[in-house]
N, C-alpha and C. Protein backbone atom coordinates (compact mmCIF):
# COMPACT_ATOMS: atom_id res chain seq x y z
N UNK A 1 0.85 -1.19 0.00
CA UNK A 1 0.00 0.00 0.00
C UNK A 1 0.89 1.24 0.00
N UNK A 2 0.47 2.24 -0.80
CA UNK A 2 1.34 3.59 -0.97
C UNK A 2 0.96 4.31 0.79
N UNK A 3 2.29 5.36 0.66
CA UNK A 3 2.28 5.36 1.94
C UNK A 3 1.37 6.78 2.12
N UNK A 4 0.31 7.15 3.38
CA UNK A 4 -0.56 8.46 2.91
C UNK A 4 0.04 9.71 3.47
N UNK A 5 -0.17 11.00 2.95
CA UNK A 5 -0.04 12.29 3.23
C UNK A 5 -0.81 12.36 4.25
N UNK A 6 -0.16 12.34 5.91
CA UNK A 6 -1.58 12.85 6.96
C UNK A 6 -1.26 14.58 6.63
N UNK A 7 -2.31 14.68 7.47
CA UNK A 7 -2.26 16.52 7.18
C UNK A 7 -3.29 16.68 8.41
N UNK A 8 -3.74 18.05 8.45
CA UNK A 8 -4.81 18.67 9.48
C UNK A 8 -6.52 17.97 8.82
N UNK A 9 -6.86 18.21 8.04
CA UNK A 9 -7.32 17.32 6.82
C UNK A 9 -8.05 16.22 7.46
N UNK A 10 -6.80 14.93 7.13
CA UNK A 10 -6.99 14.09 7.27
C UNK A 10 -6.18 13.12 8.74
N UNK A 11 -6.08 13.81 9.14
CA UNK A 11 -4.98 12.88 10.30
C UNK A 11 -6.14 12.06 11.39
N UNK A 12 -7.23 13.19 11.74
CA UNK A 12 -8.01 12.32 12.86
C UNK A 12 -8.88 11.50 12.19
N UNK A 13 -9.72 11.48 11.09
CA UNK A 13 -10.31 10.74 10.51
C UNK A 13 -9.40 9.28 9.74
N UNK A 14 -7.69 9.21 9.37
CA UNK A 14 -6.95 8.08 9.18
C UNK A 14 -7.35 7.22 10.69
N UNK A 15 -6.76 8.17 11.63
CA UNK A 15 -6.82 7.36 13.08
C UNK A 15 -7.69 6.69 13.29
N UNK A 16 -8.88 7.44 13.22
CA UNK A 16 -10.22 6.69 13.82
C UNK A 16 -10.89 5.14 12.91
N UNK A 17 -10.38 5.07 11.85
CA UNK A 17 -11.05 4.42 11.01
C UNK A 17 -9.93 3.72 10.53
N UNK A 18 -8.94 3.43 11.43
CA UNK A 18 -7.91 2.46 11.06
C UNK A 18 -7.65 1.80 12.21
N UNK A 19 -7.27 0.49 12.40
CA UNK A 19 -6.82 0.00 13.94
C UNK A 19 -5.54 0.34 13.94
N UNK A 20 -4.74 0.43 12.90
CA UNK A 20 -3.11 -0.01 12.75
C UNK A 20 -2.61 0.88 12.20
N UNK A 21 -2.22 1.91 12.83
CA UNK A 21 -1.13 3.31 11.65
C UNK A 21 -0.11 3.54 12.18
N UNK A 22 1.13 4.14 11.28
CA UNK A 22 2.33 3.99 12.06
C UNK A 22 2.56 5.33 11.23
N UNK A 23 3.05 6.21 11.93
CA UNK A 23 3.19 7.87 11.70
C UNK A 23 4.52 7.93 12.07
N UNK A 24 5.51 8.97 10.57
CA UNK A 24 6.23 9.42 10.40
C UNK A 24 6.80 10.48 10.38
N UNK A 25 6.56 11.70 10.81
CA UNK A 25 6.91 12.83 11.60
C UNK A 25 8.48 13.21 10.61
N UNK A 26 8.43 14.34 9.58
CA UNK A 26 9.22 14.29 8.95
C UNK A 26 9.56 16.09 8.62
N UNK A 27 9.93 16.58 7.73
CA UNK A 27 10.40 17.82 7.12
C UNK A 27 11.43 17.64 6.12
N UNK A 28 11.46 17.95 4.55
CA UNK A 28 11.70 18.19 3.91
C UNK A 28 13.50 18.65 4.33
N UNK A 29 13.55 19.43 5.22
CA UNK A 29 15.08 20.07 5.18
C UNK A 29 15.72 18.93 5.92
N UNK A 30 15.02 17.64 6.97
CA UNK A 30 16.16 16.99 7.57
C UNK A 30 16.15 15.64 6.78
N UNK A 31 18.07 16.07 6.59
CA UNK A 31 18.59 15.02 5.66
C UNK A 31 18.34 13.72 6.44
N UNK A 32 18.25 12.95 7.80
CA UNK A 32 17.96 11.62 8.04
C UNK A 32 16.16 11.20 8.09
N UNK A 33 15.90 12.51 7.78
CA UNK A 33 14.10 12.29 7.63
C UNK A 33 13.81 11.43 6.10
N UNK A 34 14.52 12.40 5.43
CA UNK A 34 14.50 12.58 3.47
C UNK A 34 15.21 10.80 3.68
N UNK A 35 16.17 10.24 3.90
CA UNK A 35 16.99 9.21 3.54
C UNK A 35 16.03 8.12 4.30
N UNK A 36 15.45 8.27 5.60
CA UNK A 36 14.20 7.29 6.00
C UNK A 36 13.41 6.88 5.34
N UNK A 37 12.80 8.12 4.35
CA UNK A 37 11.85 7.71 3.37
C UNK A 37 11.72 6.09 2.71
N UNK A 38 12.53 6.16 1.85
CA UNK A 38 12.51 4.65 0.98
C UNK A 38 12.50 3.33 2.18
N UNK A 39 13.08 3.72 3.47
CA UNK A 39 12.31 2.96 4.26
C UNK A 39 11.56 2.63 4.64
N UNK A 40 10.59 3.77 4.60
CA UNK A 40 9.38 3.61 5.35
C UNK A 40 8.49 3.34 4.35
N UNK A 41 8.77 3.64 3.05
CA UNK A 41 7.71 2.65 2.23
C UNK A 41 7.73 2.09 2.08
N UNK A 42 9.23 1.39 1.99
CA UNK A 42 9.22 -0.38 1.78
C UNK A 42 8.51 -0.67 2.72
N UNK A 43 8.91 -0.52 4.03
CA UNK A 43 7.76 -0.88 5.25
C UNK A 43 6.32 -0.71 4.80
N UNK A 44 5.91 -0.09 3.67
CA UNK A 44 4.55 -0.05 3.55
C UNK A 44 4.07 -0.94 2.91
N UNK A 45 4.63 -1.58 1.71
CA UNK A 45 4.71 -1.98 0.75
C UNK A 45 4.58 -3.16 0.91
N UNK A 46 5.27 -3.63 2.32
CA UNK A 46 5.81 -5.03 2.71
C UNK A 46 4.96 -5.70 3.62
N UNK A 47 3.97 -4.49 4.20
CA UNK A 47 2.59 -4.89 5.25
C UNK A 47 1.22 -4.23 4.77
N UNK A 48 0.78 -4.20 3.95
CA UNK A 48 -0.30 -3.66 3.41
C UNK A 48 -1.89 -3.63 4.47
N UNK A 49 -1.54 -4.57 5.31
CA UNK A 49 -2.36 -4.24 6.33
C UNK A 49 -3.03 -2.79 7.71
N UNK A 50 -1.31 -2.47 7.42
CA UNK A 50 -1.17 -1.77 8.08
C UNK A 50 -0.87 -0.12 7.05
N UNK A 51 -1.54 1.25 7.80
CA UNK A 51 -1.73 2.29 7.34
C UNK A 51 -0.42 3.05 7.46
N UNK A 52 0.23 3.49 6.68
CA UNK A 52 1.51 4.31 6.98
C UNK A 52 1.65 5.48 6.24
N UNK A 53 1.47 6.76 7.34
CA UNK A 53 1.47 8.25 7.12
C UNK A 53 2.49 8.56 7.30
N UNK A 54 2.79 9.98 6.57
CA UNK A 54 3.50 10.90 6.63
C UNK A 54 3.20 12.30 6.95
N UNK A 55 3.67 13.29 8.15
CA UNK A 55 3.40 14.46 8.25
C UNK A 55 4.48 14.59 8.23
N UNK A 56 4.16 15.77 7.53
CA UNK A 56 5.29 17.20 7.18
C UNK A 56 5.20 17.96 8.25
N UNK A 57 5.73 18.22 9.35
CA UNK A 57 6.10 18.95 10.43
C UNK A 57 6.06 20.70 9.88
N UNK A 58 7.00 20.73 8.77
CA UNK A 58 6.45 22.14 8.30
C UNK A 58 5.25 22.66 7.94
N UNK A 59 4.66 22.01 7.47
CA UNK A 59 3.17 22.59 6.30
C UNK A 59 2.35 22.03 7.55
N UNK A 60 2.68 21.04 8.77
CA UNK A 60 1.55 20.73 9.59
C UNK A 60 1.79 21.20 10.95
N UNK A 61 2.33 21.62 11.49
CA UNK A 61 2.60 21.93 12.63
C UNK A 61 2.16 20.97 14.11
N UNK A 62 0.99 21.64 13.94
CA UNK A 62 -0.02 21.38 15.35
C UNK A 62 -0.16 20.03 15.22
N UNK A 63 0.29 19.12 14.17
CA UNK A 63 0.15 17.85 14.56
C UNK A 63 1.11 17.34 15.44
N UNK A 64 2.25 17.89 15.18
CA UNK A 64 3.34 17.22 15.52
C UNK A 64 3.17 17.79 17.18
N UNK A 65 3.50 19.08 17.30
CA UNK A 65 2.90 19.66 18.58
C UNK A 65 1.82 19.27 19.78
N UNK A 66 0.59 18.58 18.77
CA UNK A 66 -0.06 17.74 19.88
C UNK A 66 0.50 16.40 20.21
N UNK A 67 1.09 15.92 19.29
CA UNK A 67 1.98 14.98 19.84
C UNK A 67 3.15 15.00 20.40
N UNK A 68 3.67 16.15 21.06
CA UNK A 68 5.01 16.60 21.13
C UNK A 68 5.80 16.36 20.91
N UNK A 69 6.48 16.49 19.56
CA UNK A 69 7.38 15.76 19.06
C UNK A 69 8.59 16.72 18.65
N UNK A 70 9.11 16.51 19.23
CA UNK A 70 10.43 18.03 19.72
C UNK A 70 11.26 17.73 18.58
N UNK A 71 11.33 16.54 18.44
CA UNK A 71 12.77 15.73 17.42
C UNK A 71 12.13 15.25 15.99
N UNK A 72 13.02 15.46 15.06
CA UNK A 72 12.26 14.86 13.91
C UNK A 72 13.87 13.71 13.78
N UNK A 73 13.97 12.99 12.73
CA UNK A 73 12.76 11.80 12.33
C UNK A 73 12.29 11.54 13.53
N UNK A 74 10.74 11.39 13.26
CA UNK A 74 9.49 10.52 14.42
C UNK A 74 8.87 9.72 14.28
N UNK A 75 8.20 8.33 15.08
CA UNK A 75 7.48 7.70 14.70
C UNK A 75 6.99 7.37 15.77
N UNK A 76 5.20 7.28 15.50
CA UNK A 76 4.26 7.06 16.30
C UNK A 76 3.42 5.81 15.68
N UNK A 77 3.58 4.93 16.40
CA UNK A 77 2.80 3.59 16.14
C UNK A 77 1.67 3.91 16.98
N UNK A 78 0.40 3.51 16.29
CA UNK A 78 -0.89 3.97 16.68
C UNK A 78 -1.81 2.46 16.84
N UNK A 79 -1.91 1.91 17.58
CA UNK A 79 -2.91 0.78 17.34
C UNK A 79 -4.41 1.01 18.40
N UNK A 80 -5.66 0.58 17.70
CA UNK A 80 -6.83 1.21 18.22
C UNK A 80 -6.75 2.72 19.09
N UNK A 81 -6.31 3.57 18.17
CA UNK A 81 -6.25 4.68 18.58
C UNK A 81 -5.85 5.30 19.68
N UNK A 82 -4.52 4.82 20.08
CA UNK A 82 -3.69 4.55 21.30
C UNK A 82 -2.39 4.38 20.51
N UNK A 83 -1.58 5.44 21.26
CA UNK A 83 -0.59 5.58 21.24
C UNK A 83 0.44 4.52 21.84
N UNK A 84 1.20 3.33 20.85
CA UNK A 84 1.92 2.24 21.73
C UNK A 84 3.09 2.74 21.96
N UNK A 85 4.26 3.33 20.60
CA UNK A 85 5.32 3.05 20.94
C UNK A 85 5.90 4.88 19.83
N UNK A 86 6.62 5.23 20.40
CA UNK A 86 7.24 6.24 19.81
C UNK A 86 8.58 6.53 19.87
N UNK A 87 9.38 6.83 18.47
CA UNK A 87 10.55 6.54 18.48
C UNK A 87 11.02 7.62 17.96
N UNK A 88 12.58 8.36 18.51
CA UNK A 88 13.01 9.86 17.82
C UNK A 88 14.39 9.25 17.40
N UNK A 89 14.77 9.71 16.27
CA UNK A 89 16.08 9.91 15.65
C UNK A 89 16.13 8.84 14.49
N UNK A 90 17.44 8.46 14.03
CA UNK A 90 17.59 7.67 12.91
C UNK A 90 16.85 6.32 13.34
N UNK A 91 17.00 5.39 12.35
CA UNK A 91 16.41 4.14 12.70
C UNK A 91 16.55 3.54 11.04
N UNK A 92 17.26 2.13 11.37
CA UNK A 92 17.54 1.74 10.42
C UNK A 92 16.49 0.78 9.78
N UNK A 93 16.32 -0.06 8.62
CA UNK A 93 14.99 -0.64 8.41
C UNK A 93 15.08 -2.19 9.59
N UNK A 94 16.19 -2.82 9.90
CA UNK A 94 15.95 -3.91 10.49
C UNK A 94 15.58 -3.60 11.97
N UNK A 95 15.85 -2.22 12.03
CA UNK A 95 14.76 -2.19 13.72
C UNK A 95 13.78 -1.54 13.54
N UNK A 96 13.68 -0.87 12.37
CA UNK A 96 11.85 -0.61 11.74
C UNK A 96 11.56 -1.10 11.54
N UNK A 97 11.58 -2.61 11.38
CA UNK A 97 10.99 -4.23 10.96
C UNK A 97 10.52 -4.98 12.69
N UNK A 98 11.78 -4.39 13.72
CA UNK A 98 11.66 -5.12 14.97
C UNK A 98 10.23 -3.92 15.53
N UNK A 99 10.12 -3.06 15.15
CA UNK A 99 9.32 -2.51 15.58
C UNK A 99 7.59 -2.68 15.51
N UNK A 100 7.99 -3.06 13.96
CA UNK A 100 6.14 -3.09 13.28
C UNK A 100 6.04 -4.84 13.44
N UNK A 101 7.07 -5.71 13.83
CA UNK A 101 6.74 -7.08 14.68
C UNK A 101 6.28 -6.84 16.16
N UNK A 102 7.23 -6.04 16.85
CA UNK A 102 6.88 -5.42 18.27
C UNK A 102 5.25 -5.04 18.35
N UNK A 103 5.07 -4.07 17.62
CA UNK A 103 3.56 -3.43 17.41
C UNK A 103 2.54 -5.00 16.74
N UNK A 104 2.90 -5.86 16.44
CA UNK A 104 1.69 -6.11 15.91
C UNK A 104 1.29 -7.26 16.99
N UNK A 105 2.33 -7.80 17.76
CA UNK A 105 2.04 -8.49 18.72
C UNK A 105 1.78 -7.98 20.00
N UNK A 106 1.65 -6.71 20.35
CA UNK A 106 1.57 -5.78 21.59
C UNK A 106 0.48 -6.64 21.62
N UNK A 107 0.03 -7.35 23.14
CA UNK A 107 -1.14 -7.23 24.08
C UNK A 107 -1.64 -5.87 24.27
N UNK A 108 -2.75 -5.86 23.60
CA UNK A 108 -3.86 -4.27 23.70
C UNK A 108 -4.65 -4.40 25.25
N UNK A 109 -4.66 -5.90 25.64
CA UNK A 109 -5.35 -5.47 27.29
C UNK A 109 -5.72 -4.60 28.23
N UNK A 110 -4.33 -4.09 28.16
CA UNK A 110 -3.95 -3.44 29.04
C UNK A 110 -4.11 -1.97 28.67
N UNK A 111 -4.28 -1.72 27.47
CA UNK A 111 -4.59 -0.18 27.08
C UNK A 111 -6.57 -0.30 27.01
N UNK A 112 -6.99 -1.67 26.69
CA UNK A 112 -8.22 -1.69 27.24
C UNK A 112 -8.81 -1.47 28.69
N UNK A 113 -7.81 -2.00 29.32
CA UNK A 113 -8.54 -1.93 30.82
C UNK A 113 -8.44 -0.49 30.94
N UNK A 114 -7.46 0.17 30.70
CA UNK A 114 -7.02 1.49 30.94
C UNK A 114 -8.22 2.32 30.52
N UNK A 115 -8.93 2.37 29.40
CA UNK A 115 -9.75 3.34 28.71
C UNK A 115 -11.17 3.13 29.35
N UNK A 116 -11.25 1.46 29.83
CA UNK A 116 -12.60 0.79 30.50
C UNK A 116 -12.79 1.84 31.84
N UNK A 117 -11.50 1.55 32.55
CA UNK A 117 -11.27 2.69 33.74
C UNK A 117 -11.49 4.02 33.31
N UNK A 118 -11.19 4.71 32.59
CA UNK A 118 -11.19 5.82 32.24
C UNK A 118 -13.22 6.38 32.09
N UNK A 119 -13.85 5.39 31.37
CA UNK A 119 -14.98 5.94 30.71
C UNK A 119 -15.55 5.32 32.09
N UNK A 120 -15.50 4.39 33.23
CA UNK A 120 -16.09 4.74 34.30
C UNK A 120 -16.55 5.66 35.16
N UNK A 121 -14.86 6.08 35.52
CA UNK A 121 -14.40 7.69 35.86
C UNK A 121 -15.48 8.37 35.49
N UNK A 122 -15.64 8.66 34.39
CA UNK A 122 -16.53 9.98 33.73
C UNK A 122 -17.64 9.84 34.17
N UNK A 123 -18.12 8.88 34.16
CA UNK A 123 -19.87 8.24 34.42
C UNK A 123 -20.19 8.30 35.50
């Protein structure tokens, strides 16, 4: 699967209507962002199951910001709309491979019980 343009747009509506996205947190001027690239689509290419965005930190700002993401290259693995695992700086493809194995076997339990607790709370 080609990899998608998130933006302001489209970023909360990818989330919600995907179980599995893995967000790339990028800018045009940084040279280990630009050279990640062909990684991260092979990674796309190679799991078609799974949704894989790209924000432009420049043209998007406030995304990156609500996610605080101080450092670029970034990556935010997203499963049922929960934030699992987030990673700053270079990263080569064989631990961007250990990663999207890491993510696909995460036990979600525990981010269930968490949200179960949560929407009690409120009630």
């Amino acid at each position: 699967m080609a990899v998608v343009v998130l933006n302001k747009a489209n970023f909360k509506d990818t989330i919600e209507k995907n179980n599995f996205v893995i967000v790339d947190f990028w800018a045009p001027w940084c040279d280990p962002c630009v050279a990640f690239t062909p990684t991260f689509e092979a990674a796309a290419a190679a799991n078609p199951d799974i949704i894989f965005g790209m924000v432009n930190t420049e043209t998007d700002p406030e995304i990156g910001e609500y996610f605080q993401v101080n450092q670029i290259p970034g990556i935010l693995v997203i499963r049922e709309q929960a934030g699992i695992h987030a990673q700053v700086g270079e990263i080569g493809a064989p631990a961007f491979d250990e990663i999207i194995k890491w993510a696909r076997e995460f036990d979600m339990s525990g981010v269930h019980a968490y949200y179960q607790g949560q929407t009690k709370q409120a009630n």
